[in-house]
N, C-alpha and C. Protein backbone atom coordinates (compact mmCIF):
# COMPACT_ATOMS: atom_id res chain seq x y z
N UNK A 1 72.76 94.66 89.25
CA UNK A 1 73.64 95.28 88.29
C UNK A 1 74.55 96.32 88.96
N UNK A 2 74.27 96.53 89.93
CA UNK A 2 74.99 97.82 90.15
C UNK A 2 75.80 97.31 91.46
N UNK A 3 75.84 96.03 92.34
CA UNK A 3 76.71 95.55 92.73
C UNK A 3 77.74 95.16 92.04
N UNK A 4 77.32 94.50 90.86
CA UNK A 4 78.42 94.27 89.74
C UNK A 4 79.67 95.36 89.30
N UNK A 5 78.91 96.62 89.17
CA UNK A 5 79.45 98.05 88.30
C UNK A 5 80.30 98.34 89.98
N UNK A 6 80.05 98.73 91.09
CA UNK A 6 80.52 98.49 92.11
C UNK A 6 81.85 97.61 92.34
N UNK A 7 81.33 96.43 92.46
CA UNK A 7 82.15 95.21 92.05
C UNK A 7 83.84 95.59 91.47
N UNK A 8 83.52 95.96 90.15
CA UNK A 8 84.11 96.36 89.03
C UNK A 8 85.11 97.59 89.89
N UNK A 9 85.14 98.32 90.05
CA UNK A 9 85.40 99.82 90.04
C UNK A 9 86.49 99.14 91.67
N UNK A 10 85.71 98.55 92.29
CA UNK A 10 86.97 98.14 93.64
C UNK A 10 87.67 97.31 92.91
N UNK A 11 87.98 96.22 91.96
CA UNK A 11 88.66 95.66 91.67
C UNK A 11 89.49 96.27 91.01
N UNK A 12 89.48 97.39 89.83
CA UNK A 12 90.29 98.26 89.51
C UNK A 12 90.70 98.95 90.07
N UNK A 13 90.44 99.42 90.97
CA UNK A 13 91.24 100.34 91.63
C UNK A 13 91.97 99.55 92.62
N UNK A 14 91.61 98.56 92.84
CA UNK A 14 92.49 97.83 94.01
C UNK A 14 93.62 97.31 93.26
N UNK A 15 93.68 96.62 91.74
CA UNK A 15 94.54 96.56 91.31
C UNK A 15 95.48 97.75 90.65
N UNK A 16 95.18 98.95 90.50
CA UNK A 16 95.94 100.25 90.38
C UNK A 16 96.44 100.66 91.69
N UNK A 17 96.00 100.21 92.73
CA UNK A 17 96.81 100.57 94.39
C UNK A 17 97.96 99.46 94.08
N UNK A 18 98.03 98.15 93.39
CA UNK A 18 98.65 96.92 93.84
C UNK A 18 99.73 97.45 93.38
N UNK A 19 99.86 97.75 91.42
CA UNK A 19 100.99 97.89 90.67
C UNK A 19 101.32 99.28 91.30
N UNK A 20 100.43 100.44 91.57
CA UNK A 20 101.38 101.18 92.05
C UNK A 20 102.03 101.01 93.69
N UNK A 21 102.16 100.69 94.55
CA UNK A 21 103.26 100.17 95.42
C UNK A 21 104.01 98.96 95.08
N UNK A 22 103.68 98.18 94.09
CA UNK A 22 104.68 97.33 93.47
C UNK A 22 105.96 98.84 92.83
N UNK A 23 105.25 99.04 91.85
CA UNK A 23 106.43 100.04 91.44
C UNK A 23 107.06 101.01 92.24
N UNK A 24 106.08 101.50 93.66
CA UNK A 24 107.19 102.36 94.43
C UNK A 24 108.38 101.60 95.36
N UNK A 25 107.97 100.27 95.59
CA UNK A 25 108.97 99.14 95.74
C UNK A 25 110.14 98.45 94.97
N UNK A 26 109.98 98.66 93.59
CA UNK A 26 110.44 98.07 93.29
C UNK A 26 111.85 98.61 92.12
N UNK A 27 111.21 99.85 91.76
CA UNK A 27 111.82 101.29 90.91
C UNK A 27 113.44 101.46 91.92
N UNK A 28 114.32 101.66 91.06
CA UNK A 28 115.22 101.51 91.47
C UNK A 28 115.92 103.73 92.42
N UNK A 29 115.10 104.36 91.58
CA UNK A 29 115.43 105.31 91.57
C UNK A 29 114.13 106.24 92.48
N UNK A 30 114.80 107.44 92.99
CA UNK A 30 113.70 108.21 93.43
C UNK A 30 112.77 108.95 92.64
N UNK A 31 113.18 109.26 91.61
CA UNK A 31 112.06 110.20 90.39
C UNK A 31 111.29 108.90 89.94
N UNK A 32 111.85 107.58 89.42
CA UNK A 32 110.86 106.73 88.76
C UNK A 32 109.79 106.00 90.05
N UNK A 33 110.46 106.28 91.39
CA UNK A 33 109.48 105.80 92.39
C UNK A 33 108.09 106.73 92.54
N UNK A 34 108.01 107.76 92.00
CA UNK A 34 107.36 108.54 92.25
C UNK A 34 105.88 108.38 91.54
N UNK A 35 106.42 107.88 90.41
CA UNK A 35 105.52 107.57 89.40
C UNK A 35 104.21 106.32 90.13
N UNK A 36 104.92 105.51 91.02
CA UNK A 36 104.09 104.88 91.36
C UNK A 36 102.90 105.33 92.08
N UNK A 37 103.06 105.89 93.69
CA UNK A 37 102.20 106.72 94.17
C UNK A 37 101.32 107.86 93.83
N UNK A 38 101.84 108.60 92.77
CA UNK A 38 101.14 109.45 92.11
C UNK A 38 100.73 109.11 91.39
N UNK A 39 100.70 108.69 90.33
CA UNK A 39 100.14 108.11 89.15
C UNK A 39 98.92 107.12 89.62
N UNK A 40 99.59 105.89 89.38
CA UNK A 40 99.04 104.35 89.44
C UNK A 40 97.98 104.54 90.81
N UNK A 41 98.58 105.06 91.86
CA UNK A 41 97.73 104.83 93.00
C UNK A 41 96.63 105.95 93.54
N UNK A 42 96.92 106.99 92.64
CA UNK A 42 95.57 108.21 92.31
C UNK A 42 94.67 107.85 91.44
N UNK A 43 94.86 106.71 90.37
CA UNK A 43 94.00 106.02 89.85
C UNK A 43 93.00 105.07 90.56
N UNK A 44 93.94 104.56 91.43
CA UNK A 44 93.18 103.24 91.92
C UNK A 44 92.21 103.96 93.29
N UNK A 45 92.46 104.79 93.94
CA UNK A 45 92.09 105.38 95.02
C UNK A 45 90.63 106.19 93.86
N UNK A 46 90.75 106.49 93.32
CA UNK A 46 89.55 106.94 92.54
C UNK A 46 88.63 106.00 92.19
N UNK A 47 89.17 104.91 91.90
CA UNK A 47 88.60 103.72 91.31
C UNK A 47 87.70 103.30 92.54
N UNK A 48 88.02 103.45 93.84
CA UNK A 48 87.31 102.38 95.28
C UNK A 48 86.65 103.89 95.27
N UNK A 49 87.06 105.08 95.45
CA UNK A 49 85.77 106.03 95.74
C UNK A 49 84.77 106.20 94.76
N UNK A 50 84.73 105.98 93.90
CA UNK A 50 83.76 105.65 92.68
C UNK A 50 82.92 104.56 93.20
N UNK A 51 83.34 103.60 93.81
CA UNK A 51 83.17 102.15 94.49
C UNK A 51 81.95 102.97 95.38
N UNK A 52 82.65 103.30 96.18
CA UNK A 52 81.84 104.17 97.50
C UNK A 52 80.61 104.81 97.26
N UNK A 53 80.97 105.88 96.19
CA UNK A 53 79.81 106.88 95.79
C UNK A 53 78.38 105.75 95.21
N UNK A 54 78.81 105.19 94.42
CA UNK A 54 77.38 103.69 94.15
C UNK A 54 77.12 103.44 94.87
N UNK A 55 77.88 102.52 96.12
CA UNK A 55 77.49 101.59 96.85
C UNK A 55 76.06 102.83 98.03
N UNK A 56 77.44 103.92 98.50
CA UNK A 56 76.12 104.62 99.69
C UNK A 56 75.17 105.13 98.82
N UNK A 57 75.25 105.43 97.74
CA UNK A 57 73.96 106.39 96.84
C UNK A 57 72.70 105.03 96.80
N UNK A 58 73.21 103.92 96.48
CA UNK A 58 72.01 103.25 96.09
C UNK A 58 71.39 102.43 97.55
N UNK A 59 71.87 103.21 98.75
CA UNK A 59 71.47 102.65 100.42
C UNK A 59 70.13 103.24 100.36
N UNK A 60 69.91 104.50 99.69
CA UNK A 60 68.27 104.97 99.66
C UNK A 60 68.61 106.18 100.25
N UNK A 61 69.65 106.85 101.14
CA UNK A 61 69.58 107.87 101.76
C UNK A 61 70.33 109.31 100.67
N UNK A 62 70.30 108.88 99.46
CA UNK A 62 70.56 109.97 98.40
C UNK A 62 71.81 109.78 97.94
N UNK A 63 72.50 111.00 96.79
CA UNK A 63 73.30 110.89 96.39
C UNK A 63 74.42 111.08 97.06
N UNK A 64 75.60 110.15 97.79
CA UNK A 64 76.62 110.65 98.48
C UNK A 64 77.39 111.47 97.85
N UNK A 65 78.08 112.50 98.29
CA UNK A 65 78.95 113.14 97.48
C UNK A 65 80.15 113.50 98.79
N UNK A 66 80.20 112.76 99.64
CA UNK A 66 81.45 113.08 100.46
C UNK A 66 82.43 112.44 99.58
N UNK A 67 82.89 111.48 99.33
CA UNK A 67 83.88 111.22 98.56
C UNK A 67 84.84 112.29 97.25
N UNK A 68 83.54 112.89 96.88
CA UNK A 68 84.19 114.23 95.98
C UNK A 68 84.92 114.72 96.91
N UNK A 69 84.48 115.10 98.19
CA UNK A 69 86.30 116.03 98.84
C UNK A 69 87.12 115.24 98.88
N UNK A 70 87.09 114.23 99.65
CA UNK A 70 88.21 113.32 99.14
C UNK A 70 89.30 113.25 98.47
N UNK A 71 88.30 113.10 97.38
CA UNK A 71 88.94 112.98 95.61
C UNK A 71 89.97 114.26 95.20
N UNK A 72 89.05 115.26 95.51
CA UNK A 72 89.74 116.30 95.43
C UNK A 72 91.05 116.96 96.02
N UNK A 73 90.86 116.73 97.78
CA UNK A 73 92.16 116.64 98.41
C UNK A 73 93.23 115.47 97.84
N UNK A 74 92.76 114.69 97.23
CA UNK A 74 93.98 113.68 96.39
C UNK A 74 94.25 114.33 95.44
N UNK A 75 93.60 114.88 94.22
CA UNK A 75 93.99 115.13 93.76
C UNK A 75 94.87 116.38 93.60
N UNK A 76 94.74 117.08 94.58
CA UNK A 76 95.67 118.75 94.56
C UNK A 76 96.81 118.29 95.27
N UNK A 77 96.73 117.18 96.44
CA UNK A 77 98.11 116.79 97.25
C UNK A 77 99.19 115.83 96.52
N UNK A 78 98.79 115.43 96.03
CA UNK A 78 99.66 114.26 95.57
C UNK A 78 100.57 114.40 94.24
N UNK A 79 99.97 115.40 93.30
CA UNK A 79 101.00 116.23 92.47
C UNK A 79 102.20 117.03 93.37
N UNK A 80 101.35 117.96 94.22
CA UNK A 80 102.15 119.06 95.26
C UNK A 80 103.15 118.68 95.51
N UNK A 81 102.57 117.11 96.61
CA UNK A 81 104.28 116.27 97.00
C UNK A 81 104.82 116.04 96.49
N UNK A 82 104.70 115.26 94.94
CA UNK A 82 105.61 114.40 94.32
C UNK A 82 106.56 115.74 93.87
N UNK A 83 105.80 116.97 93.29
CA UNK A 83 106.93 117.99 93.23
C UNK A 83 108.00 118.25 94.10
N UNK A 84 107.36 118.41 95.29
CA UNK A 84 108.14 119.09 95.98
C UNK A 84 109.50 117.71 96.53
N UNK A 85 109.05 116.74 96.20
CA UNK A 85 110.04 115.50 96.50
C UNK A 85 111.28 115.62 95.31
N UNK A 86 110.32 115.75 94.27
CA UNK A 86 111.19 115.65 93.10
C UNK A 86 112.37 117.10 93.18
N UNK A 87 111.65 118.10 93.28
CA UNK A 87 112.86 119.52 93.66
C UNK A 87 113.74 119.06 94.67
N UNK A 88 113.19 119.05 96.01
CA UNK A 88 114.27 118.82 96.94
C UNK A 88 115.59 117.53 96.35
N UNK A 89 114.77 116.69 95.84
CA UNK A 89 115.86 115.82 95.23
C UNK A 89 116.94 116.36 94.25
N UNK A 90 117.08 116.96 93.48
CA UNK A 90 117.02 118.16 92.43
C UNK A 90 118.24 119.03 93.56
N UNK A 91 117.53 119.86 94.10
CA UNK A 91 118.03 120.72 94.96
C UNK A 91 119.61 119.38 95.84
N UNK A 92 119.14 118.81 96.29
CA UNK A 92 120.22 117.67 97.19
C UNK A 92 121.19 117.02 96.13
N UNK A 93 120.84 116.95 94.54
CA UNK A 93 121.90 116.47 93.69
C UNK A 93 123.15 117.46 93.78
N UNK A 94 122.07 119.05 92.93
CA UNK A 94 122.97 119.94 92.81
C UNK A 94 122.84 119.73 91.18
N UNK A 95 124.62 120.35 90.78
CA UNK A 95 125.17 121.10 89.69
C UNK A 95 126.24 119.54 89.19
N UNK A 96 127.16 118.98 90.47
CA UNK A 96 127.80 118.53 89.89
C UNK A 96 127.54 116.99 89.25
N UNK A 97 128.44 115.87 89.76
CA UNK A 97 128.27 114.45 88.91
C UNK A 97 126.96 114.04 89.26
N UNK A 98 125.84 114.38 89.70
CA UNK A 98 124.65 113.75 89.90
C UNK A 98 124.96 113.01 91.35
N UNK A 99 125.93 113.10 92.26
CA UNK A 99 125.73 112.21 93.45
C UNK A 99 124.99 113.45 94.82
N UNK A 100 124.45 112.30 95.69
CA UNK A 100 124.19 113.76 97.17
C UNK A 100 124.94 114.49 97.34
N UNK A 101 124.94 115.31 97.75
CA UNK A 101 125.85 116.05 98.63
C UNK A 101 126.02 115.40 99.76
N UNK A 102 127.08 115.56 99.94
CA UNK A 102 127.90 114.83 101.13
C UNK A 102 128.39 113.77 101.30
N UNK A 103 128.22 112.63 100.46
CA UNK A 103 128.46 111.43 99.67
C UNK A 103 130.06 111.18 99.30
C-alpha cells in the first residue's frame, strides 16, 4: 500500500513539473511565464518530496525529514525570484507605452 501512495505522489508531481515547463515554454509573455515555475512546478516538486519522505521513512531507518529543508528552501526562493523577475521587468518597461527601454 504504501508503494502505491508513493507511486501516486511521483506521478503527480511529475505531472505538475510537466504542465509547469510546458507553460514556461509555451506562455507567450514574461509575467504569465512565471506562473509556470512558481506555481505548477512548486507543486509538483512537493509532490516527488512527499514521494521521498514515504519511500526513505518506510526503509526502517526512521522518519526522514531531510526533505522538509528542501521544501522549505523552495518554498521561500521561488516566490523571492519570481518577484524580483517580475519588478525588474516592471522596472525595464518603465512609465511609458509598455515597450523595453531601448527598443
Amino acid at each position: 500500500m504504501l508503494e502505491l501512495l508513493t507511486s501516486f505522489f511521483l506521478i503527480v508531481g511529475g505531472l505538475f513539473v510537466l504542465i509547469g515547463s510546458i507553460g514556461l515554454a509555451r506562455f507567450p509573455d514574461l509575467f504569465m511565464r512565471l506562473h509556470g515555475p512558481t506555481k505548477a512546478t512548486t507543486l509538483g516538486v512537493g509532490g516527488i518530496l512527499i514521494a521521498s519522505v514515504l519511500h526513505f521513512s518506510s526503509l526502517g531507518a526512521g522518519l526522514s525529514l531531510h526533505e522538509i529543508l528542501v521544501a522549505m528552501f523552495l518554498m521561500i526562493t521561488a516566490p523571492v525570484s519570481a518577484h524580483l523577475i517580475a519588478r525588474t521587468m516592471i522596472h525595464l518597461r518603465g512609465s511609458d507605452d509598455g515597450k523595453i527601454k531601448g527598443e
